[in-house]
N, C-alpha and C. Protein backbone atom coordinates (compact mmCIF):
# COMPACT_ATOMS: atom_id res chain seq x y z
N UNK A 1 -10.57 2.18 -0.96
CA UNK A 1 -9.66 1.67 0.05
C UNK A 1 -8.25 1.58 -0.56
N UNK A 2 -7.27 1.94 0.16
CA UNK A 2 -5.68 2.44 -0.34
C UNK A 2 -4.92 0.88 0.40
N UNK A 3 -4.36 0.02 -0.02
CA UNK A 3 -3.48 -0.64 0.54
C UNK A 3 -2.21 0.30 0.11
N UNK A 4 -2.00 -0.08 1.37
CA UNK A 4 -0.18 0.02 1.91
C UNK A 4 0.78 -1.20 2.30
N UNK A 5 1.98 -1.35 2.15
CA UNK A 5 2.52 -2.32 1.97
C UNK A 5 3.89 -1.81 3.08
N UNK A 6 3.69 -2.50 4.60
CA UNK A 6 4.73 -2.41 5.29
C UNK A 6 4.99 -3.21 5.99
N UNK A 7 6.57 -2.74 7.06
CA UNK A 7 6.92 -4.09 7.65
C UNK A 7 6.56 -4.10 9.31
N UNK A 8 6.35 -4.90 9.71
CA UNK A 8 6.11 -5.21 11.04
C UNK A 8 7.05 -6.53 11.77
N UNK A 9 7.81 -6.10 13.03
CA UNK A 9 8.48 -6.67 13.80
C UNK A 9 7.38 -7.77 14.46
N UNK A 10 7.82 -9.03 14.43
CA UNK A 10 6.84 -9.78 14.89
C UNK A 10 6.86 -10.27 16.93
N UNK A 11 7.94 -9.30 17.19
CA UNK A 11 7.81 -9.52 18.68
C UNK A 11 7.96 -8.51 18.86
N UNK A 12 8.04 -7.07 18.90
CA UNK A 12 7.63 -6.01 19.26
C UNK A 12 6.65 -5.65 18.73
N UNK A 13 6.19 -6.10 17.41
CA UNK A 13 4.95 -5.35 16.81
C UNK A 13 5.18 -4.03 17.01
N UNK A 14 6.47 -3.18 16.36
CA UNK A 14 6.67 -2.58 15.59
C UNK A 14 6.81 -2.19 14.36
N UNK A 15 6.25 -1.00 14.23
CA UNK A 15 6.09 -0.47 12.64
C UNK A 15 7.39 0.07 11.93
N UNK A 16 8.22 -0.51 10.79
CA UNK A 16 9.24 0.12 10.39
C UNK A 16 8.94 1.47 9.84
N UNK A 17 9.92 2.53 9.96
CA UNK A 17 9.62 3.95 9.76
C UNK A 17 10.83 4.24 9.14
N UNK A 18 11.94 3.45 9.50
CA UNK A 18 13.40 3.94 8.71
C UNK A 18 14.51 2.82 9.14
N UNK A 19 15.48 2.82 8.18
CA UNK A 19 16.42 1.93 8.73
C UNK A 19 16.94 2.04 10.21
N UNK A 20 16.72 2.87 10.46
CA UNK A 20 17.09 2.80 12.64
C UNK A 20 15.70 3.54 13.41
N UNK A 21 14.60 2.90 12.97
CA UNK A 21 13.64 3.94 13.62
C UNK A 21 12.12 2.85 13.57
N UNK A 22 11.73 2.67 14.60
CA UNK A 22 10.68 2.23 14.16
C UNK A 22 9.62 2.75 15.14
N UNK A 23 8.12 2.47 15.00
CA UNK A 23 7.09 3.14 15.95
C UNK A 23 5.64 2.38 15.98
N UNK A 24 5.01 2.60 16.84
CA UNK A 24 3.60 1.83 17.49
C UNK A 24 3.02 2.59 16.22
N UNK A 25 3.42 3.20 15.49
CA UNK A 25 1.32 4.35 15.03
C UNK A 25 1.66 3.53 13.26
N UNK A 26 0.70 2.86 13.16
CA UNK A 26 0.84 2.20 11.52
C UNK A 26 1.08 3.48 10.94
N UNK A 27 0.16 4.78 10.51
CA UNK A 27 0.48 5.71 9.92
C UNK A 27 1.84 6.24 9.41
N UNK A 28 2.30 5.84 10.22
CA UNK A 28 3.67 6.35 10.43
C UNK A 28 4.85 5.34 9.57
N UNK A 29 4.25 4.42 9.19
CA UNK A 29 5.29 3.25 9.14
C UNK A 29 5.51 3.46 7.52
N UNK A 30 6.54 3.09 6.94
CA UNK A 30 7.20 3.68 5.54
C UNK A 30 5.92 2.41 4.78
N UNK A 31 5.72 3.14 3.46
CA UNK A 31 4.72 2.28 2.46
C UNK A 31 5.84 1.54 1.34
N UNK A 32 5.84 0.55 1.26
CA UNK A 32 7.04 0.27 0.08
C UNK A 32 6.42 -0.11 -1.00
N UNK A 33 5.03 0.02 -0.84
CA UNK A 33 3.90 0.32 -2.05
C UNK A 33 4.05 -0.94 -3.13
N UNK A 34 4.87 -2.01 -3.02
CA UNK A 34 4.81 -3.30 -3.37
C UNK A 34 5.13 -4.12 -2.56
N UNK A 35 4.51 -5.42 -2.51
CA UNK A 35 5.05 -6.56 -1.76
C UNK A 35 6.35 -6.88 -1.99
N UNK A 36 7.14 -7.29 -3.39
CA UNK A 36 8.65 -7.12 -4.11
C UNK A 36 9.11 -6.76 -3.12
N UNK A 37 8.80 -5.22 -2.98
CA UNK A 37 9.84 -4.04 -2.66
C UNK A 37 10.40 -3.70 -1.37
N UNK A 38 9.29 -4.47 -0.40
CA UNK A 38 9.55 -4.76 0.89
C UNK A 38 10.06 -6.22 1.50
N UNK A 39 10.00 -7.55 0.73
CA UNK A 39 10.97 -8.53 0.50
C UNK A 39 12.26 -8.02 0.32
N UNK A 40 12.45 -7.50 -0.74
CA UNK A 40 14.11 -6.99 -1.45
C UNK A 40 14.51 -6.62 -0.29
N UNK A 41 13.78 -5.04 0.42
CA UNK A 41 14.33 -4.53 1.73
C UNK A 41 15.06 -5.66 2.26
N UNK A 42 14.04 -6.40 3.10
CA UNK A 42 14.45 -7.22 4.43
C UNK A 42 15.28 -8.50 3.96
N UNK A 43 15.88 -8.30 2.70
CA UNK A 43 16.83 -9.61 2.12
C UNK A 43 17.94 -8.77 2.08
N UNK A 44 18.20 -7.62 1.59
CA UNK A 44 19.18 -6.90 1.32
C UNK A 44 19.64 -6.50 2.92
N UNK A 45 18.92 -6.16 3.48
CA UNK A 45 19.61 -5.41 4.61
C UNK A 45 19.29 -6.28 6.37
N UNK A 46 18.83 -7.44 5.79
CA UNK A 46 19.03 -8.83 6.82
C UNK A 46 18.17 -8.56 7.88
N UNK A 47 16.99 -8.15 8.07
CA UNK A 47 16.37 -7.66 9.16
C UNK A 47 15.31 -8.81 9.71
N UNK A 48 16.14 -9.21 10.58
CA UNK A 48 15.10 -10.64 11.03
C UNK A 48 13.57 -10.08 11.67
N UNK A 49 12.91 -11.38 11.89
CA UNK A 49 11.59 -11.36 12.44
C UNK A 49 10.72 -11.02 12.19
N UNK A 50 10.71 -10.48 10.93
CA UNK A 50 9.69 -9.33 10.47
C UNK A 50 8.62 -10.20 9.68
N UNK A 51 7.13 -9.33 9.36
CA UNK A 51 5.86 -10.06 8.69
C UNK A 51 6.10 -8.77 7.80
N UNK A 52 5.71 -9.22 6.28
CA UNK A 52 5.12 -8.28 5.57
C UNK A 52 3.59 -7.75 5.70
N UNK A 53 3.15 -6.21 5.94
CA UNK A 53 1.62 -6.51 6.18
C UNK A 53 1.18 -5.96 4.93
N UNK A 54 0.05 -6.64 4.10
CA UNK A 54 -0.45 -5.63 3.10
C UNK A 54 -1.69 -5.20 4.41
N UNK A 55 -1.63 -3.81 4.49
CA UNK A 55 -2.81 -2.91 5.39
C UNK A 55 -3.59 -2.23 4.53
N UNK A 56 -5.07 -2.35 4.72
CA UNK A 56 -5.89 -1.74 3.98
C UNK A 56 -6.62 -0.99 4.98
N UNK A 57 -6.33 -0.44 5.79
CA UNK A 57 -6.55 0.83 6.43
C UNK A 57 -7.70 0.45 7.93
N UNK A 58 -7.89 -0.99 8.57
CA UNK A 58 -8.59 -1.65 9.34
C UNK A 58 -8.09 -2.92 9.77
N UNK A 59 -7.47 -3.19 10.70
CA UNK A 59 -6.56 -3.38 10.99
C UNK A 59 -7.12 -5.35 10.70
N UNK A 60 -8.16 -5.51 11.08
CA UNK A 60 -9.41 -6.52 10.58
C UNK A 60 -8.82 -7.09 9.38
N UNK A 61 -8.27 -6.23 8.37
CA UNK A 61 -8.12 -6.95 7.18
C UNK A 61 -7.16 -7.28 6.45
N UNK A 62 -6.04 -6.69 7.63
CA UNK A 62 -4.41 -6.74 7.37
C UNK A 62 -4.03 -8.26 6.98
N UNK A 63 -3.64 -8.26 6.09
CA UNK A 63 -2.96 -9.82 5.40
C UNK A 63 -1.33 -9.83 6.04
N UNK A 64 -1.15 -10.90 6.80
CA UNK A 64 0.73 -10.71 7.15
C UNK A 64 1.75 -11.59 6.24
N UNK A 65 2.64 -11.65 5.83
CA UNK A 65 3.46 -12.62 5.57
C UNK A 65 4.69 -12.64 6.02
N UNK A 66 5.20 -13.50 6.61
CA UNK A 66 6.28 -13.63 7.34
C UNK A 66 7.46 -13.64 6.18
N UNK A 67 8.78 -12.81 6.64
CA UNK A 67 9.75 -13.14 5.58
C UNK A 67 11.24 -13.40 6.67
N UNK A 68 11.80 -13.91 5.81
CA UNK A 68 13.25 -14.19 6.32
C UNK A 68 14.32 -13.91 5.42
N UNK A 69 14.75 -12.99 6.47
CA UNK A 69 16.29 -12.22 6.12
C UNK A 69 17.20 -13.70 5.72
């Protein structure tokens, strides 16, 4: 099992895919392949509302953590 490490909008429940782009399909959503690395993101570039998800490929076992820009 592969965890991936991305961000999710917590009232659209959108998947981030790029700094102006985001989408419904997890697949799709950028891996920042550390927890760190997707904090730093959403501190550096102020992106409210968002949960960190670690996803392990079932959606059942997705861990969220909420962060603030």
């Amino acid at each position: 099992m592969i965890m991936r490490i991305i961000l999710q909008n917590r009232e659209s429940l959108l998947y981030f895919k790029s700094f102006d782009e985001w989408t419904e399909e997890i697949e799709e959503a950028r891996d920042f392949r550390q927890v760190a690395s997707a904090f730093d993101y959403v501190q550096i570039f102020k992106i409210p509302n968002l949960d960190v998800v670690m996803n392990f490929g079932d959606p059942k076992y997705d861990v969220k953590t909420p962060v603030t820009a």
